[in-house]
Structures are given as structure tokens and as C-alpha cells.
C-alpha atoms as a PDB file:
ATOM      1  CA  UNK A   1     -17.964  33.381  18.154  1.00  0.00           C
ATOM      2  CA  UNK A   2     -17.543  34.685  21.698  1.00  0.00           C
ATOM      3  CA  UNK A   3     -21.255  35.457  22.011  1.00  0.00           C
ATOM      4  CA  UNK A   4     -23.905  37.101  20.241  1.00  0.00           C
ATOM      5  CA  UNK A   5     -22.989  39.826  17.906  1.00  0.00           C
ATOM      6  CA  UNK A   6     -24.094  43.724  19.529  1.00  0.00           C
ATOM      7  CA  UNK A   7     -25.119  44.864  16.075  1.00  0.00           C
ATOM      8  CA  UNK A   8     -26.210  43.807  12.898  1.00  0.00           C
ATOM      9  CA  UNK A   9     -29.495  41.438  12.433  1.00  0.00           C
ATOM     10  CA  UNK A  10     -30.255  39.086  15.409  1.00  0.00           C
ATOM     11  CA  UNK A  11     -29.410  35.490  15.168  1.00  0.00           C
ATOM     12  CA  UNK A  12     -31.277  33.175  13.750  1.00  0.00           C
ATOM     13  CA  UNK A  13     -32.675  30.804  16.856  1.00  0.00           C
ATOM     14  CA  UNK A  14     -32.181  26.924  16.301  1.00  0.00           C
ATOM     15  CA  UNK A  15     -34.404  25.735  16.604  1.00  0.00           C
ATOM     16  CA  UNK A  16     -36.882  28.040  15.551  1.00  0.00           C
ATOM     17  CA  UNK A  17     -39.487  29.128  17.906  1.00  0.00           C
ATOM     18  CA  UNK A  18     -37.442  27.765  20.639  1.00  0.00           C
ATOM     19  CA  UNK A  19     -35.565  29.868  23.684  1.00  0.00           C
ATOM     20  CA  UNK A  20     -32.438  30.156  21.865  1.00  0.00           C
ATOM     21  CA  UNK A  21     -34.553  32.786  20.454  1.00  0.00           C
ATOM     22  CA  UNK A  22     -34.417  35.016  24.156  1.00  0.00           C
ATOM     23  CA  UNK A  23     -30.930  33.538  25.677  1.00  0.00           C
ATOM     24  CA  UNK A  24     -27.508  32.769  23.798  1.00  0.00           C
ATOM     25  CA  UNK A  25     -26.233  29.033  23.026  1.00  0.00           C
ATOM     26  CA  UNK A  26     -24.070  27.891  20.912  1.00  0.00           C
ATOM     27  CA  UNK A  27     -23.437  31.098  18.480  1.00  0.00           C
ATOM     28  CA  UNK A  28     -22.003  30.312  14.937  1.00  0.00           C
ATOM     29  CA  UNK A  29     -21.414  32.874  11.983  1.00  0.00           C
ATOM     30  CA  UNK A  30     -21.648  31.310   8.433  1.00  0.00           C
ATOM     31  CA  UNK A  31     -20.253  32.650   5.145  1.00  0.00           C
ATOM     32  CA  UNK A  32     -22.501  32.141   2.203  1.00  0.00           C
ATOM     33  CA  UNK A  33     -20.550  31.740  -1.213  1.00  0.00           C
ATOM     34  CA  UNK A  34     -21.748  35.329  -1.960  1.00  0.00           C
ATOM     35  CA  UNK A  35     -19.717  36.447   0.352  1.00  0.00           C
ATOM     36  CA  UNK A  36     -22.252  37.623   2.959  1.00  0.00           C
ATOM     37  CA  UNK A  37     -22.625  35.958   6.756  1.00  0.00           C
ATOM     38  CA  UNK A  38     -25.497  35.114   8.886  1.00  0.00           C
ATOM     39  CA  UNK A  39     -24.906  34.306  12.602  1.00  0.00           C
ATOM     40  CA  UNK A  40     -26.935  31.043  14.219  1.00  0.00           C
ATOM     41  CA  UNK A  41     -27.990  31.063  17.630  1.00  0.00           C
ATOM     42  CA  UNK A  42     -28.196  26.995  18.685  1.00  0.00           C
ATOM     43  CA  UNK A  43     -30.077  25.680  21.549  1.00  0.00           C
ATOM     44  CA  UNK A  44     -28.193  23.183  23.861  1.00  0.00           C
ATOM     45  CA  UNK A  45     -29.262  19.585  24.248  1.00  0.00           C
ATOM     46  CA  UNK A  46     -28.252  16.847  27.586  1.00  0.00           C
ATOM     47  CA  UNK A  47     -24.708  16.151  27.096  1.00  0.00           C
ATOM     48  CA  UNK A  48     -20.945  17.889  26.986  1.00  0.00           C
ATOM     49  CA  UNK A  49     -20.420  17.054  23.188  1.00  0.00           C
ATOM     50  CA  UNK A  50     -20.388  20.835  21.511  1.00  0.00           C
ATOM     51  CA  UNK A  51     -18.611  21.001  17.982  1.00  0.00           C
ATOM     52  CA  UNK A  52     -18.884  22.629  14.463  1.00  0.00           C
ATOM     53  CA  UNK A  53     -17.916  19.736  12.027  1.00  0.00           C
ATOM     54  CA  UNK A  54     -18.225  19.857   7.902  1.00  0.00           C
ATOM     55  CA  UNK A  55     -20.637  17.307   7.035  1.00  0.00           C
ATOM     56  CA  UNK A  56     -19.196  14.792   4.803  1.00  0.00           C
ATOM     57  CA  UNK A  57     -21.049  15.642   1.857  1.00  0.00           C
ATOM     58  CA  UNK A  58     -18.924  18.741   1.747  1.00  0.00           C
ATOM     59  CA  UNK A  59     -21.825  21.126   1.438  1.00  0.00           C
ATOM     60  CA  UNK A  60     -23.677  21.247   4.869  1.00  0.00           C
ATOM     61  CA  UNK A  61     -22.600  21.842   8.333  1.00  0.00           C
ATOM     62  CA  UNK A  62     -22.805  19.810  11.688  1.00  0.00           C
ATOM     63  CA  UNK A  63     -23.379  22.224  14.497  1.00  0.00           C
ATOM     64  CA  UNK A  64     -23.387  20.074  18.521  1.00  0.00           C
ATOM     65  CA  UNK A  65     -24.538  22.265  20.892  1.00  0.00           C
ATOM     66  CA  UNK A  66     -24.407  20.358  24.061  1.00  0.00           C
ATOM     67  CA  UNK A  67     -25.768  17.739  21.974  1.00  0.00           C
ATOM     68  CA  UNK A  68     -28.456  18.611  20.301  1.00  0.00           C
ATOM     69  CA  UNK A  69     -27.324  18.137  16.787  1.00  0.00           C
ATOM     70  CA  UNK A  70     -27.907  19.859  13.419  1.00  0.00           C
ATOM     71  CA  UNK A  71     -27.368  19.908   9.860  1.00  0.00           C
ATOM     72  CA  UNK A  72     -27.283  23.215   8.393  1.00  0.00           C
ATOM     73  CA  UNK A  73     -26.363  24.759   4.856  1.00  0.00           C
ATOM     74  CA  UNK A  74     -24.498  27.754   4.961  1.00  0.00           C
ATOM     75  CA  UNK A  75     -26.179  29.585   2.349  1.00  0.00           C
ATOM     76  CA  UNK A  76     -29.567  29.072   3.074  1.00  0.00           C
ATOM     77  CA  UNK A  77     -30.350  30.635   6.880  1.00  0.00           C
ATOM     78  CA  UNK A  78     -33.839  29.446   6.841  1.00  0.00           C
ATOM     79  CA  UNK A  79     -33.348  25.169   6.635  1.00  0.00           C
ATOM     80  CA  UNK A  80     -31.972  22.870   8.904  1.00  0.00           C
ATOM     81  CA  UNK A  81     -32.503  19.340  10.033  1.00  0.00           C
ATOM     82  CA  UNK A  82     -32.119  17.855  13.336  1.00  0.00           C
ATOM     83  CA  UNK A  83     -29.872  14.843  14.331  1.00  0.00           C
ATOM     84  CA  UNK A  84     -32.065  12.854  16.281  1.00  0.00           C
ATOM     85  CA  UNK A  85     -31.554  11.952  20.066  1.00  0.00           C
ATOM     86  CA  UNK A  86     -28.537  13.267  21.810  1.00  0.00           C
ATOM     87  CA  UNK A  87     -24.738  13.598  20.450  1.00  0.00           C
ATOM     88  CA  UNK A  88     -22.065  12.570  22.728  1.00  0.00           C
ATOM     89  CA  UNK A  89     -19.478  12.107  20.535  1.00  0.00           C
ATOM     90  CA  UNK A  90     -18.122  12.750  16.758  1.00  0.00           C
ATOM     91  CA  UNK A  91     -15.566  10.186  15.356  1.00  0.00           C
ATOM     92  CA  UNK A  92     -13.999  10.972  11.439  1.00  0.00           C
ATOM     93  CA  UNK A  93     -13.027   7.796   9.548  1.00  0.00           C
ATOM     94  CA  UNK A  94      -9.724   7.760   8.226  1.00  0.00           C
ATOM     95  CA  UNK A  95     -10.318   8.596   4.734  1.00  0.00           C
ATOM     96  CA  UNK A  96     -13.068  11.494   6.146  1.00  0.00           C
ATOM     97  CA  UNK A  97     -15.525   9.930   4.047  1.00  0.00           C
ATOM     98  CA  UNK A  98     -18.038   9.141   6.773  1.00  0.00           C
ATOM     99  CA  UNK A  99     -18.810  10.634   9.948  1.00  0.00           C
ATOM    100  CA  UNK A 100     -19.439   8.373  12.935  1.00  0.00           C
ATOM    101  CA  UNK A 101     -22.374  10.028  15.600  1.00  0.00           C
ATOM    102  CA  UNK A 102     -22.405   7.993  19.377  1.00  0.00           C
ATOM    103  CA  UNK A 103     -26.457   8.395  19.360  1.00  0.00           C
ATOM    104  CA  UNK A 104     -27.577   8.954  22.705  1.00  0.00           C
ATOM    105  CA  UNK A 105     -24.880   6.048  24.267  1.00  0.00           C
ATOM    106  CA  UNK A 106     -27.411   3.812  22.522  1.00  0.00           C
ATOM    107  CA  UNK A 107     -26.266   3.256  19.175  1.00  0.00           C
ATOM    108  CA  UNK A 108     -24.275   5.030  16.479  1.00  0.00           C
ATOM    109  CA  UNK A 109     -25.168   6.715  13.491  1.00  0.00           C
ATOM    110  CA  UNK A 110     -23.125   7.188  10.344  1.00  0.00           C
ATOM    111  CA  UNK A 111     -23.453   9.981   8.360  1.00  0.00           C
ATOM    112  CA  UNK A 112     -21.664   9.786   4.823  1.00  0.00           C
ATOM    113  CA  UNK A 113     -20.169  11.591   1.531  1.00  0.00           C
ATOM    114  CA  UNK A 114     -23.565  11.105  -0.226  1.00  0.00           C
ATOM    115  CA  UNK A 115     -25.503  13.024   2.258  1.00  0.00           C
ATOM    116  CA  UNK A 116     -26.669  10.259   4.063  1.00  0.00           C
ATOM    117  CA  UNK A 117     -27.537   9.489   7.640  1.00  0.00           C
ATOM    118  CA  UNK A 118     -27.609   5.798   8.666  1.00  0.00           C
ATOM    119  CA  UNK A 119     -28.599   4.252  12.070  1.00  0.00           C
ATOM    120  CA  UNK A 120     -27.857   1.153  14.139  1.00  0.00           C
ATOM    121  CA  UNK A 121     -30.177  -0.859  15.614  1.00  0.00           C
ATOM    122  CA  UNK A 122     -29.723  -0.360  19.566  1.00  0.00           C
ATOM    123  CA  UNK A 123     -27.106  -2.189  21.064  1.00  0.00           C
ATOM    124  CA  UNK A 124     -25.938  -0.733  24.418  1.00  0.00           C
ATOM    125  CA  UNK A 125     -28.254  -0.157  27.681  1.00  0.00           C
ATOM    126  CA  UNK A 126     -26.491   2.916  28.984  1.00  0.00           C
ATOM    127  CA  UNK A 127     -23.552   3.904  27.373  1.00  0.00           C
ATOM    128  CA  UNK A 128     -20.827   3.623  24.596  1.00  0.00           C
ATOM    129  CA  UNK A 129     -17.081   4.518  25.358  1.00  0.00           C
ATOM    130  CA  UNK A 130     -13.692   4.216  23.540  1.00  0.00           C
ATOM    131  CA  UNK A 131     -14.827   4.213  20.058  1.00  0.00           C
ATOM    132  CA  UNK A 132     -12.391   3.756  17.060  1.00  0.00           C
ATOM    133  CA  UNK A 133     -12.660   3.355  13.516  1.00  0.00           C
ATOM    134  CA  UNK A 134     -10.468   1.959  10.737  1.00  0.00           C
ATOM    135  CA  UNK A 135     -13.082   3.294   7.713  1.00  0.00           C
ATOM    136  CA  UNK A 136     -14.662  -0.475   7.635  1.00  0.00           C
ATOM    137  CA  UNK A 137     -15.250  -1.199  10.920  1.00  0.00           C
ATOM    138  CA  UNK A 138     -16.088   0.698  14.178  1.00  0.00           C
ATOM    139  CA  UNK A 139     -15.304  -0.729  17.375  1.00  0.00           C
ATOM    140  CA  UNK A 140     -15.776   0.150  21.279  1.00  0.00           C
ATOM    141  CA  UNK A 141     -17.626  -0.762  24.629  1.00  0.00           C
ATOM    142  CA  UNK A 142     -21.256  -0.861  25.855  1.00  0.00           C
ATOM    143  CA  UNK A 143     -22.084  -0.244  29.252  1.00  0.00           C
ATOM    144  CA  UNK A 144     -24.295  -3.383  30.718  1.00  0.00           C
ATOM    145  CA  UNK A 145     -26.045  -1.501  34.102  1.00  0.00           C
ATOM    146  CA  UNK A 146     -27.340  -5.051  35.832  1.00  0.00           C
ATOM    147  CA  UNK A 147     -23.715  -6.006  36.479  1.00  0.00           C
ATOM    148  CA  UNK A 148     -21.767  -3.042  36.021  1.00  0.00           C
ATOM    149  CA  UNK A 149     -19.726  -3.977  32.861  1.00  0.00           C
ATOM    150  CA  UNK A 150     -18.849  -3.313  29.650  1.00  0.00           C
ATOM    151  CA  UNK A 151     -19.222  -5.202  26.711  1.00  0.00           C
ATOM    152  CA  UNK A 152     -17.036  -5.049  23.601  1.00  0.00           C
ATOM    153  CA  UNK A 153     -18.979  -4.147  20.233  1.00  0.00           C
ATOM    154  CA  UNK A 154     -18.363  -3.973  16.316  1.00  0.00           C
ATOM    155  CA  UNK A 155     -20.306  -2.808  13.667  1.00  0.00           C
ATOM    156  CA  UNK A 156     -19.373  -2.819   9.620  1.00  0.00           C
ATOM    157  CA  UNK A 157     -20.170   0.324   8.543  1.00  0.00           C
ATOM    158  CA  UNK A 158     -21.453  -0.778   4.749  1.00  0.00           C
ATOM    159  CA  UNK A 159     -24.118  -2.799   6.555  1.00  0.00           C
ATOM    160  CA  UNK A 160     -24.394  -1.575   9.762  1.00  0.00           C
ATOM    161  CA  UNK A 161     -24.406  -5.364  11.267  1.00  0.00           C
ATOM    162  CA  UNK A 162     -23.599  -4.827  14.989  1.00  0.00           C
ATOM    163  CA  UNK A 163     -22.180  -7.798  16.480  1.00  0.00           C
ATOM    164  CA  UNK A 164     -21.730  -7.612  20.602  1.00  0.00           C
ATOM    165  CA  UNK A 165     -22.906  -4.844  23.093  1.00  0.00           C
ATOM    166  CA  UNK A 166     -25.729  -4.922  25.602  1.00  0.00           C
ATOM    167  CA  UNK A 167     -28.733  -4.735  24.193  1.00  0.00           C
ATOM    168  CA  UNK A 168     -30.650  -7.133  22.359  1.00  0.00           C
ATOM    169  CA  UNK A 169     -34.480  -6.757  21.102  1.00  0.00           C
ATOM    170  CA  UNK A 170     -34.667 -10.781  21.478  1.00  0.00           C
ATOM    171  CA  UNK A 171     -34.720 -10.191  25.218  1.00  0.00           C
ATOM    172  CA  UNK A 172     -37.853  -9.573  24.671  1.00  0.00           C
ATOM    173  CA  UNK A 173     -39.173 -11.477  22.118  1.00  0.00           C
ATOM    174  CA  UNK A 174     -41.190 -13.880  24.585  1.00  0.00           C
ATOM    175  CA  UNK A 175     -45.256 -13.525  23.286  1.00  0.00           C
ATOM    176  CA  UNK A 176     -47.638 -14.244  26.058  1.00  0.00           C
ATOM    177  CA  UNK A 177     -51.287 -14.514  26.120  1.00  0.00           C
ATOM    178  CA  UNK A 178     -52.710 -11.704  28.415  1.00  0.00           C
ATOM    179  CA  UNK A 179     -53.731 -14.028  31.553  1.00  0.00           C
ATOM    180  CA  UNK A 180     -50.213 -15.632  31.569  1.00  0.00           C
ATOM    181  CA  UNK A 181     -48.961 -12.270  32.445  1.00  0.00           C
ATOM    182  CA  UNK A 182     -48.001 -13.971  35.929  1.00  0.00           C
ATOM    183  CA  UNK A 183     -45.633 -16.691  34.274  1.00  0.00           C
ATOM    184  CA  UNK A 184     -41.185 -15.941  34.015  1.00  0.00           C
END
């Protein structure tokens, strides 16, 4: 929708209590399979990703409103969940059987026919770019910041094994007792 309707019964703010309620954001009218129509107001996130997407599971909808991600049924105007972090991007597989969420330039997310919502570990410092997907595999780059490169990445969606990227938890996997904090 252009903006938010003159008449009829306000939009509903997402999420609640939050200032979508007093200024417009992302503004969304939904058809319930009655045949009536609510209108969604949606608060804005951190990043340039804004997009109304079918979930997978053919029942809910994905609503990006400058990032800030939700998952909302049409016919009920009072439930919604949250996609964690920031969205910057949305990549379909193939077959449209899974939905593939760039998570904050972090990691990646994969959303799927059954309704659910799987997560990466982290793999990138700062950044993921030039995703693409051939329904078993998802590939891209991972922005390194300490030398200013990026890093090719994979992950298999059915197990979510990333190999590549940035990031690694094992960088800092090295115990030390508390008055050796002064050795490398």
C-alpha cells in the first residue's frame, strides 16, 4: 500500500507497543480466507532489505521492513513472530521449497516447507555478498575486515555444515588461567 489507509480501523503496529504505532513503516493489507482485510503497520529495522515474501510453508507471510523481519498469518491480526537479527537479503531455492535469510551479514538462516527456521553457526566477520543456491547447497563470500577480503563459503542446507568464511569460534578457543591474562 501507498501509506496508511484515511479510514477504516487503524493499523495494527508491528511490533506491538512499538512507534510504528504513532508514524507509518512498512504498510501491508492482508486478506483473511473470509474474505475480510486487516492492514499492518511494520516498524523498520538497520538495513535496505524491505519485501513481502510467502513463507514456504504456504500459510504465513514474511514481511522485511528495512530489515526487521516477521512472520505473520494472514488470518489471525493479533500473532506474529520475529526473525531474529537483521535481514539483508531473501534468496528462493529453485524448487521454492526453502527460503534462504542473509542474517545480519553473519550467517544465514533457512526457513523451510515444514514451517521451520534453521540457523548457521556464524561464519563471516562483517558481511556476506553474492549468494546463490542450487536447492542443496548455498554458496557466496564473507567479508574478512583485518585484511580487507573476502572469503568464499558453502553451506549444505540439510545439515547446515558451513565450510569456509571468516569466522571461526576456534579462534578463540585458547583457556587461560586468570593471571596468564598477559601471555599471546
Amino acid at each position: 500500500m501507498p501509506g496508511l489507509p484515511p479510514y477504516g480501523p487503524p493499523a495494527k503496529a508491528f511490533p506491538p507497543g512499538s512507534s510504528a504505532v504513532f508514524s507509518e513503516g512498512l504498510v501491508v493489507r492482508f486478506f483473511r480466507a473470509n474474505g475480510t482485510d486487516w492492514t499492518g503497520n511494520f516498524g523498520g529495522g538497520f538495513t535496505r532489505c524491505t519485501d513481502v515474501q510467502m513463507h514456504p510453508d504456504g500459510c504465513r507471510v514474511i514481511v522485511v521492513s528495512c530489515g526487521a523481519g516477521y512472520l505473520i498469518d494472514p488470518d489471525d491480526d493479533t500473532t506474529s513472530e520475529r526473525l531474529p537479527s537483521s535481514v539483508e537479503t531473501l534468496i528462493w531455492t529453485p524448487d521454492r521449497e526453502r527460503l534462504i535469510v542473509n542474517d545480519q551479514g553473519l550467517r544465514l538462516a533457512v526457513l523451510s516447507a515444514d514451517g521451520s527456521s534453521r540457523y548457521t553457526r556464524r561464519f563471516s566477520w562483517d558481511g556476506i555478498a553474492d549468494i546463490s543456491t542450487d536447492g542443496i547447497r548455498a554458496w557466496g563470500i564473507a567479508f574478512e575486515p583485518f585484511q580487507e577480503t573476502w572469503q568464499p563459503f558453502t553451506v549444505v542446507l540439510d545439515t547446515l555444515e558451513v565450510e569456509g568464511g571468516t569466522y571461526s569460534e576456534s579462534m578463540f578457543d585458547r583457556p587461560r588461567r586468570w593471571w596468564q591474562f598477559w601471555k599471546p
